[in-house]
PDB file of N, CA and C in Angstrom:
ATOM      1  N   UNK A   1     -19.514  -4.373  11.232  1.00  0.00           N
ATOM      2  CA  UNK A   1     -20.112  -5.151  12.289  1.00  0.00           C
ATOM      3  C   UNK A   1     -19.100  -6.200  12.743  1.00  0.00           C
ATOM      4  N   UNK A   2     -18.799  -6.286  13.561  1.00  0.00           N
ATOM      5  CA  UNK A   2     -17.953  -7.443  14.121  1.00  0.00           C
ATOM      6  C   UNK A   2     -18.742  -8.513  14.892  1.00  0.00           C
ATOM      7  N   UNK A   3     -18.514  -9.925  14.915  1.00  0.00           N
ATOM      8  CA  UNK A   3     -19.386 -10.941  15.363  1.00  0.00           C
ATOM      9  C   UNK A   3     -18.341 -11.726  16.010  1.00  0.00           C
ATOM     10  N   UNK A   4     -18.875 -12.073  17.365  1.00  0.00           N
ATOM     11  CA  UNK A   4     -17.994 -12.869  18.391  1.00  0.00           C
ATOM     12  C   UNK A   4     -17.981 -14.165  18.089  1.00  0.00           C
ATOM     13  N   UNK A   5     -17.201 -14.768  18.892  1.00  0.00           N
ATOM     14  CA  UNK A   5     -17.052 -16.323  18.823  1.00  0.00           C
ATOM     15  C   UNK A   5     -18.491 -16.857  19.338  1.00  0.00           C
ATOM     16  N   UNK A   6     -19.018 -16.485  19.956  1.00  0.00           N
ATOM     17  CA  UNK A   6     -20.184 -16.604  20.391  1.00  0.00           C
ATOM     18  C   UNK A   6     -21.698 -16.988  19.801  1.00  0.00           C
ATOM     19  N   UNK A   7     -21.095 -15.865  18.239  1.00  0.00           N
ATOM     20  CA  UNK A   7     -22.497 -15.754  17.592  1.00  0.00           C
ATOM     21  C   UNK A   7     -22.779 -14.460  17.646  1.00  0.00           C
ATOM     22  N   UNK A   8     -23.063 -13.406  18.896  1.00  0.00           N
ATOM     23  CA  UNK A   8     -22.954 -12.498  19.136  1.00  0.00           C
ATOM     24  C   UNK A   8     -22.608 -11.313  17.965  1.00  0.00           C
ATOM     25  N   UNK A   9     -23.292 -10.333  17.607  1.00  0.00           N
ATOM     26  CA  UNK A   9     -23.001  -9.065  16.837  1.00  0.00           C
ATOM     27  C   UNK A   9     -23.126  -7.808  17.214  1.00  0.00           C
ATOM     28  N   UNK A  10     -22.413  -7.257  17.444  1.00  0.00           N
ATOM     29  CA  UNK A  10     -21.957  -5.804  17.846  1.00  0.00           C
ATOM     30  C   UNK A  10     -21.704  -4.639  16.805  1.00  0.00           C
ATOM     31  N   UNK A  11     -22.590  -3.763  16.820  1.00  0.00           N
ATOM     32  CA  UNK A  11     -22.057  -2.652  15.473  1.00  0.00           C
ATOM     33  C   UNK A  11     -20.304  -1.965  15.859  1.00  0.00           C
ATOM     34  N   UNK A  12     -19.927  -1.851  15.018  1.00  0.00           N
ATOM     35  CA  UNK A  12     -18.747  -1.268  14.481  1.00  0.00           C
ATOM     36  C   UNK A  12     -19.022   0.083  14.828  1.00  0.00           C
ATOM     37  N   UNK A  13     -18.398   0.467  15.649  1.00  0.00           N
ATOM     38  CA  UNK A  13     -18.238   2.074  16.590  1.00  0.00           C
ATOM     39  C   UNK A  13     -16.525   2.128  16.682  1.00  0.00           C
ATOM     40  N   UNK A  14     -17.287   3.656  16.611  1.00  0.00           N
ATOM     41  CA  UNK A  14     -15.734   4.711  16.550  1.00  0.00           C
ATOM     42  C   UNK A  14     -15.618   4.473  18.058  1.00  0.00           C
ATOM     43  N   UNK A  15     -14.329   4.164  18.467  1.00  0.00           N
ATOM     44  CA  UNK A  15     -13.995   4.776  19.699  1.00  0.00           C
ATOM     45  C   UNK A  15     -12.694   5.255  20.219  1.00  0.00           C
ATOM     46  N   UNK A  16     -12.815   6.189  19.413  1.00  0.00           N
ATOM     47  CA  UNK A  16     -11.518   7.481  19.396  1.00  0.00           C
ATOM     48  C   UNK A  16     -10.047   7.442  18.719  1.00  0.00           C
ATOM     49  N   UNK A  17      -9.538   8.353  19.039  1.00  0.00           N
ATOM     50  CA  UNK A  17      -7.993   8.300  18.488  1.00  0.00           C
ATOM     51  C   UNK A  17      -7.149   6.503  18.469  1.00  0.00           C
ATOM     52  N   UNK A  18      -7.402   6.302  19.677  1.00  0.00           N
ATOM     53  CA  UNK A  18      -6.779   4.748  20.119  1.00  0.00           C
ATOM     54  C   UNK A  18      -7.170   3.688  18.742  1.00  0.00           C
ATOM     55  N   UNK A  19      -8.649   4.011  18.311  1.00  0.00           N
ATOM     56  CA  UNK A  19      -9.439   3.151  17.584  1.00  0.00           C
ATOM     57  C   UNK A  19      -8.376   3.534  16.104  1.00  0.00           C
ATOM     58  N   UNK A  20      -9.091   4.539  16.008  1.00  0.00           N
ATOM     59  CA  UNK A  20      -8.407   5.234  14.782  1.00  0.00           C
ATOM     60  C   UNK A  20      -6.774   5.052  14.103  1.00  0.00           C
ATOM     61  N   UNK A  21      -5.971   5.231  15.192  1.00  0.00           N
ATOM     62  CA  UNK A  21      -4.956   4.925  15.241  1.00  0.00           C
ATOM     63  C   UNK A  21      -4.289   2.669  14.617  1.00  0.00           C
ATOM     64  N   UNK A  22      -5.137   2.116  15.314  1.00  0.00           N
ATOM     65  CA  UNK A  22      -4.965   0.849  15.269  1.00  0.00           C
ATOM     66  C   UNK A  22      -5.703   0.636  13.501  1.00  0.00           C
ATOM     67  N   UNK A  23      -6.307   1.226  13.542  1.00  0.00           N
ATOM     68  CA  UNK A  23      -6.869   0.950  11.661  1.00  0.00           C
ATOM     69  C   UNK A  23      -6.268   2.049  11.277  1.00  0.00           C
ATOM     70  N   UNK A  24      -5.834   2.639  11.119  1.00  0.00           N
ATOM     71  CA  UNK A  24      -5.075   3.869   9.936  1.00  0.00           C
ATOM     72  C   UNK A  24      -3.287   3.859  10.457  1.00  0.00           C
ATOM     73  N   UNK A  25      -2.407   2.502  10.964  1.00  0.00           N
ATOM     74  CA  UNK A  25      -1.382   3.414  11.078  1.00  0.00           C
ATOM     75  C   UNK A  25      -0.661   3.785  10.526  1.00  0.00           C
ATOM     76  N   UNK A  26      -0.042   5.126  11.843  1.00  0.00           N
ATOM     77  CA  UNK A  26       0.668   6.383  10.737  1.00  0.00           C
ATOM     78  C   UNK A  26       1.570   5.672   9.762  1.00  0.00           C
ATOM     79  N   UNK A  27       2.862   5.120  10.571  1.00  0.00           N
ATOM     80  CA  UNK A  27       3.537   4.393   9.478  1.00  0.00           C
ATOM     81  C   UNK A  27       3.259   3.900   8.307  1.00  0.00           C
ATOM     82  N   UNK A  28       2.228   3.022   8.458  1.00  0.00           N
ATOM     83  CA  UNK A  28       1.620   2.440   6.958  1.00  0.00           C
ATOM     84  C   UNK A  28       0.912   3.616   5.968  1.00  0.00           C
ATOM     85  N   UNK A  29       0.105   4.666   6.819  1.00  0.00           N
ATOM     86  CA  UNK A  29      -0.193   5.517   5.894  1.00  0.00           C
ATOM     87  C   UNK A  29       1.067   6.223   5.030  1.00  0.00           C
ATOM     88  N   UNK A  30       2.038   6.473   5.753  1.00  0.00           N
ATOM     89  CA  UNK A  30       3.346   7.039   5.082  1.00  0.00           C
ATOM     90  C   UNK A  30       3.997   6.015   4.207  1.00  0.00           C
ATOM     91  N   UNK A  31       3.797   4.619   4.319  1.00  0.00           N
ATOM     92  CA  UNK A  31       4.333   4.258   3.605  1.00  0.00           C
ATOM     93  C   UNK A  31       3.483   3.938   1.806  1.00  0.00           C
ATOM     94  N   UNK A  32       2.270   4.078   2.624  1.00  0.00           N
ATOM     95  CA  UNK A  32       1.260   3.895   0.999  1.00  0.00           C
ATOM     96  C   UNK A  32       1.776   5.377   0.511  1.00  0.00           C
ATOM     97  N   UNK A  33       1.696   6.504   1.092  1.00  0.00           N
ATOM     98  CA  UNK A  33       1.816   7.663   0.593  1.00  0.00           C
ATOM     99  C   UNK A  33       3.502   7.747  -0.290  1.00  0.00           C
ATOM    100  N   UNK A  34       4.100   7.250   0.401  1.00  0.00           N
ATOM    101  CA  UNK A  34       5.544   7.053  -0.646  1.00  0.00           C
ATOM    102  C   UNK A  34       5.360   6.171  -1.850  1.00  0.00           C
ATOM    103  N   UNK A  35       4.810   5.201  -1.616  1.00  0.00           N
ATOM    104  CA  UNK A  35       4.551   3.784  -2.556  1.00  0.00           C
ATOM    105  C   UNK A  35       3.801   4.857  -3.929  1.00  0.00           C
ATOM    106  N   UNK A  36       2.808   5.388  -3.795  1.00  0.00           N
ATOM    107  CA  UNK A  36       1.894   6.066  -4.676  1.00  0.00           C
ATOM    108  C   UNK A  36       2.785   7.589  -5.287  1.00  0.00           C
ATOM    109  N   UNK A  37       3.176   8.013  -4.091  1.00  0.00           N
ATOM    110  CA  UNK A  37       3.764   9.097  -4.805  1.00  0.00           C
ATOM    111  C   UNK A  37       5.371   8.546  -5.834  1.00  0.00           C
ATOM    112  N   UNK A  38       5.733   7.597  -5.401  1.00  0.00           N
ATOM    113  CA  UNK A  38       6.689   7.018  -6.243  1.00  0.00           C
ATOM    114  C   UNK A  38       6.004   6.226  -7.530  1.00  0.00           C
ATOM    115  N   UNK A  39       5.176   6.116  -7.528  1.00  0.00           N
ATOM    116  CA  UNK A  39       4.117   5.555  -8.622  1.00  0.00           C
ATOM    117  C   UNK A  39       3.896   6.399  -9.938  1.00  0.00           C
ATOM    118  N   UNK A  40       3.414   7.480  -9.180  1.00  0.00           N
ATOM    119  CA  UNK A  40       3.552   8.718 -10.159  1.00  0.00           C
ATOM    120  C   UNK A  40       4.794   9.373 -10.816  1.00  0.00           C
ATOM    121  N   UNK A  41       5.760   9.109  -9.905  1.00  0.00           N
ATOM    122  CA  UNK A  41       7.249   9.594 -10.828  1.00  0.00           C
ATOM    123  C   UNK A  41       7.412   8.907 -11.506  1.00  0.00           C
ATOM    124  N   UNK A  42       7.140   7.380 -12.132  1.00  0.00           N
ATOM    125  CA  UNK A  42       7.571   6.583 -12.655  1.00  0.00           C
ATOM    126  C   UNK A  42       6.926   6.188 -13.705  1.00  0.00           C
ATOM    127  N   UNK A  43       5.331   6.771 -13.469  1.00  0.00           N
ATOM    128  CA  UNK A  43       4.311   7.558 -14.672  1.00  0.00           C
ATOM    129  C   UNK A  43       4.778   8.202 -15.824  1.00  0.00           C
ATOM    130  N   UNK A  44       5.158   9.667 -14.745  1.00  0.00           N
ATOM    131  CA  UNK A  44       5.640  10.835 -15.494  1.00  0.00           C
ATOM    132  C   UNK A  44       7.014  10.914 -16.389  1.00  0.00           C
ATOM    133  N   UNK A  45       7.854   9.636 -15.559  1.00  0.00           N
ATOM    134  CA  UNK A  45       9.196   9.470 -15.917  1.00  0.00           C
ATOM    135  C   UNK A  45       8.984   8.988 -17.154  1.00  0.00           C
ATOM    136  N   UNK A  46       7.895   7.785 -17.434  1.00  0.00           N
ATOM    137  CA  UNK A  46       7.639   7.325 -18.716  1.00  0.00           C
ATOM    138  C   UNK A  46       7.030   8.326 -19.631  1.00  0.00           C
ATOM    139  N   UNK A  47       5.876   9.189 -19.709  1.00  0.00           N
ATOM    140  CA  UNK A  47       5.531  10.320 -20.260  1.00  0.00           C
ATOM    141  C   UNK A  47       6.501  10.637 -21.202  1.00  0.00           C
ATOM    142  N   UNK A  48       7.489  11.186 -20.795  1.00  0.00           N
ATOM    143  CA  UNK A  48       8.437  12.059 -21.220  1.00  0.00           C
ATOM    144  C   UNK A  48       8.912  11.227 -22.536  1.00  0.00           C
ATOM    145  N   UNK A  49       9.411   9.673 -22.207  1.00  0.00           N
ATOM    146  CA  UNK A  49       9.414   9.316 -23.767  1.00  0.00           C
ATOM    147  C   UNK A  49       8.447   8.748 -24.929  1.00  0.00           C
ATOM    148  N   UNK A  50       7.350   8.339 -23.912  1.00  0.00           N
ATOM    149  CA  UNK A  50       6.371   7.746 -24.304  1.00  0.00           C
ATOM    150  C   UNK A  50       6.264   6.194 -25.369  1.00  0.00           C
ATOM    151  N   UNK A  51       7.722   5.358 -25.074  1.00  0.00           N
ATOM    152  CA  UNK A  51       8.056   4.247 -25.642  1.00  0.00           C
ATOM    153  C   UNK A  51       6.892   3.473 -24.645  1.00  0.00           C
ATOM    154  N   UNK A  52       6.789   2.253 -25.482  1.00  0.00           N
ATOM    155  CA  UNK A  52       5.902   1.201 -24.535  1.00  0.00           C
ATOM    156  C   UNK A  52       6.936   0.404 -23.857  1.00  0.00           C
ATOM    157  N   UNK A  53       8.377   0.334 -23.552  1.00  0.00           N
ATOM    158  CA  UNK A  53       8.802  -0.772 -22.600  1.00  0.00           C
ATOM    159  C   UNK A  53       9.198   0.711 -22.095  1.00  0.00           C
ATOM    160  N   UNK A  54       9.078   1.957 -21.798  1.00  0.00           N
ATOM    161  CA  UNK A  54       9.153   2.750 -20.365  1.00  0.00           C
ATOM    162  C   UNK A  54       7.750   2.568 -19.680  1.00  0.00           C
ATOM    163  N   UNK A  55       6.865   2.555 -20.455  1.00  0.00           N
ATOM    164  CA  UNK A  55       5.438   2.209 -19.900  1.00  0.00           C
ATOM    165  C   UNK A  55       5.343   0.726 -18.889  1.00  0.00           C
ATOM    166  N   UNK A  56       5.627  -0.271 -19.443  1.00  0.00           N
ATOM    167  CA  UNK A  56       5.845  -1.833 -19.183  1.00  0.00           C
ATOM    168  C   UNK A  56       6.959  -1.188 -17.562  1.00  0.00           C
ATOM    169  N   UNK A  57       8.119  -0.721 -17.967  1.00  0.00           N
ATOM    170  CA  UNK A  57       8.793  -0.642 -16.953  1.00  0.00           C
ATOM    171  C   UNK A  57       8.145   0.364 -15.561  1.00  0.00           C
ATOM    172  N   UNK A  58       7.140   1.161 -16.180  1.00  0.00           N
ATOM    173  CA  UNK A  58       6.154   1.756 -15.142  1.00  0.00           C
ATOM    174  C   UNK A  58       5.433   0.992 -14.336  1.00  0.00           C
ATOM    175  N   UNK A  59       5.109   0.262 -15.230  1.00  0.00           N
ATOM    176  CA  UNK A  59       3.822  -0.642 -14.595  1.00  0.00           C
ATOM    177  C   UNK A  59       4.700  -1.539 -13.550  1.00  0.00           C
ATOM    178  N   UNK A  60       5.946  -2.327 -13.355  1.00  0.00           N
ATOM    179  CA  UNK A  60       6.608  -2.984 -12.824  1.00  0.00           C
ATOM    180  C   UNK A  60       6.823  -2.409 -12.002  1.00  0.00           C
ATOM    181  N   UNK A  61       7.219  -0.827 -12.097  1.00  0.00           N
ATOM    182  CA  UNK A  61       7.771  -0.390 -11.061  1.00  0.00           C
ATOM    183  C   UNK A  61       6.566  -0.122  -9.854  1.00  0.00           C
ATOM    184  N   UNK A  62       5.658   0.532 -10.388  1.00  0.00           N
ATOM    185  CA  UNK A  62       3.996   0.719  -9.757  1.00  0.00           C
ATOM    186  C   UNK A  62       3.813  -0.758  -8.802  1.00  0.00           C
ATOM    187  N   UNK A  63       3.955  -1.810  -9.430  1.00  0.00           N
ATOM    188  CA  UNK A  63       3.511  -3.126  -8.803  1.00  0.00           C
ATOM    189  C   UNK A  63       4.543  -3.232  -7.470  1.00  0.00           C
ATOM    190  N   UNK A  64       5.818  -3.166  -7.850  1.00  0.00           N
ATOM    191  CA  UNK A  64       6.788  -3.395  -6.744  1.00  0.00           C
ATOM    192  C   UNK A  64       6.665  -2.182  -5.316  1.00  0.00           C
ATOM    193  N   UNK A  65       5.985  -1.131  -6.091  1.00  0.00           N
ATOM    194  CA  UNK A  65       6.097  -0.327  -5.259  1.00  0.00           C
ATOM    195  C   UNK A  65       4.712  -0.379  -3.638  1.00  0.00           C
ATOM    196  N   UNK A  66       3.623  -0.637  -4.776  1.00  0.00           N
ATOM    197  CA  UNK A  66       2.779  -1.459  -4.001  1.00  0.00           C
ATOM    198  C   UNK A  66       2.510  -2.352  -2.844  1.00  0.00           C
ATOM    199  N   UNK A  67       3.790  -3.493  -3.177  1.00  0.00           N
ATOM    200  CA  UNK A  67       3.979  -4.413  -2.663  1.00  0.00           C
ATOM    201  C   UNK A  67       4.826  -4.156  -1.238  1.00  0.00           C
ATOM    202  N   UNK A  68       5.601  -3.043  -1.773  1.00  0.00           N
ATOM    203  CA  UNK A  68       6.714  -2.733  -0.407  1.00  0.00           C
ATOM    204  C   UNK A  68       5.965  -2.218   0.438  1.00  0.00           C
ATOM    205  N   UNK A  69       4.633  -1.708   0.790  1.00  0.00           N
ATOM    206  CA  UNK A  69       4.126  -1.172   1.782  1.00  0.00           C
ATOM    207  C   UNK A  69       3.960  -2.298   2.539  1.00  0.00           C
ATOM    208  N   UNK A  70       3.667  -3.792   2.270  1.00  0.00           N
ATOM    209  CA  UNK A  70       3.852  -5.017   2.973  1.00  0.00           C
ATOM    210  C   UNK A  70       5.163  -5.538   3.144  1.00  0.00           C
ATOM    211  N   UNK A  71       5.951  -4.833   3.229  1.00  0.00           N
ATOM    212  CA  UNK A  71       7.227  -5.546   3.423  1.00  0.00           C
ATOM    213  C   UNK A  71       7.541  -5.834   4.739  1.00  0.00           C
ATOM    214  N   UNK A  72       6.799  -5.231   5.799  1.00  0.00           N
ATOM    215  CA  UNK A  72       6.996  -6.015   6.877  1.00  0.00           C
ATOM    216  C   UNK A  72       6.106  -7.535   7.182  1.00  0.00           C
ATOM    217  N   UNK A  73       5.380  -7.799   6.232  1.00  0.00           N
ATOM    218  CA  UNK A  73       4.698  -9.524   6.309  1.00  0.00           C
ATOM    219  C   UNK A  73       5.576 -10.389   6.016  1.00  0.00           C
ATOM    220  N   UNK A  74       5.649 -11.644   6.119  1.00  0.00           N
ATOM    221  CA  UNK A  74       6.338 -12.739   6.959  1.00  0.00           C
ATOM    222  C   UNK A  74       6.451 -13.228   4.712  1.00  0.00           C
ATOM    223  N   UNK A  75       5.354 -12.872   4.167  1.00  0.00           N
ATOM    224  CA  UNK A  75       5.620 -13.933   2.630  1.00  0.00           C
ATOM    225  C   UNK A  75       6.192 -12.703   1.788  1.00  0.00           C
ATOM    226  N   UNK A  76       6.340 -11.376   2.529  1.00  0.00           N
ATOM    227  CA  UNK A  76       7.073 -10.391   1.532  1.00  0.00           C
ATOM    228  C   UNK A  76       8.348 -11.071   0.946  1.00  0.00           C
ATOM    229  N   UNK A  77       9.030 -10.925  -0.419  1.00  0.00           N
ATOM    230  CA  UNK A  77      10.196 -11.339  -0.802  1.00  0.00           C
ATOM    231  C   UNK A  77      11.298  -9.845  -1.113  1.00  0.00           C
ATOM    232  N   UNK A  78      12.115 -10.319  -0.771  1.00  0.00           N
ATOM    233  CA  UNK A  78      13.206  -8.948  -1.027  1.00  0.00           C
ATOM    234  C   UNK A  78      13.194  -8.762  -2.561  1.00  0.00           C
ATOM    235  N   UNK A  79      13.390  -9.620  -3.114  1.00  0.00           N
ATOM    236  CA  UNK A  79      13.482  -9.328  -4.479  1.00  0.00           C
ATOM    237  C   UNK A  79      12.136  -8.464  -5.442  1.00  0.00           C
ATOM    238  N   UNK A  80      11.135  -8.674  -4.698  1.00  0.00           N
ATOM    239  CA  UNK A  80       9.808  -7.506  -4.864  1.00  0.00           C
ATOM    240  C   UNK A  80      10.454  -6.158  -4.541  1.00  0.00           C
ATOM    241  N   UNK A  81      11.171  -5.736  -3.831  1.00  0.00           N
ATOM    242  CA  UNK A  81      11.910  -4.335  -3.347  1.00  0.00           C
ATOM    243  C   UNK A  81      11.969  -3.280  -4.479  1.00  0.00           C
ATOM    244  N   UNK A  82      11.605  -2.334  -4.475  1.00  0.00           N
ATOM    245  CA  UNK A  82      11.677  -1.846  -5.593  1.00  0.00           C
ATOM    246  C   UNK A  82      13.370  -1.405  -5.584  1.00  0.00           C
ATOM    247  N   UNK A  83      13.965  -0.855  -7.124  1.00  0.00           N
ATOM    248  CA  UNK A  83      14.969  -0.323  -6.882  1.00  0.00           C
ATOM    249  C   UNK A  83      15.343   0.679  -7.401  1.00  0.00           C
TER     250      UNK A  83
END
């Protein structure tokens, strides 16, 4: 539901590709889709030895990776970057 300056409330309607587009964009979807699928290599990468600081280093990497899908916001820090 969206509510105007007014007071005013209006239901939340689809209205088409244009709509769709402005809440799902492609870019950002591609970039969550890298962020996550790099999430999982870094899972699996740990798997393989199954030490707890490859795990710890999973989890770091998972977080940074996260974060880079906001890397175009103004409080993103480079040093969050994954590497």
């Amino acid at each position: 539901m969206l509510v105007l300056d007014t007071g005013a409330e209006i239901e939340d309607v689809f209205l088409g590709p244009a709509d769709h587009m402005a809440r799902f964009d492609p870019e950002r979807v591609f970039a969550e889709f890298n962020a996550k699928q790099a999430i999982v290599d870094a899972y699996e990468a740990g798997l393989e030895t199954g030490a707890a600081t490859d795990y710890l280093q999973g989890l770091c990497k998972a977080i940074a990776w996260l974060a880079v899908v906001y890397a175009d916001h103004a409080d993103y820090r480079e040093s969050w970057r994954p590497s």
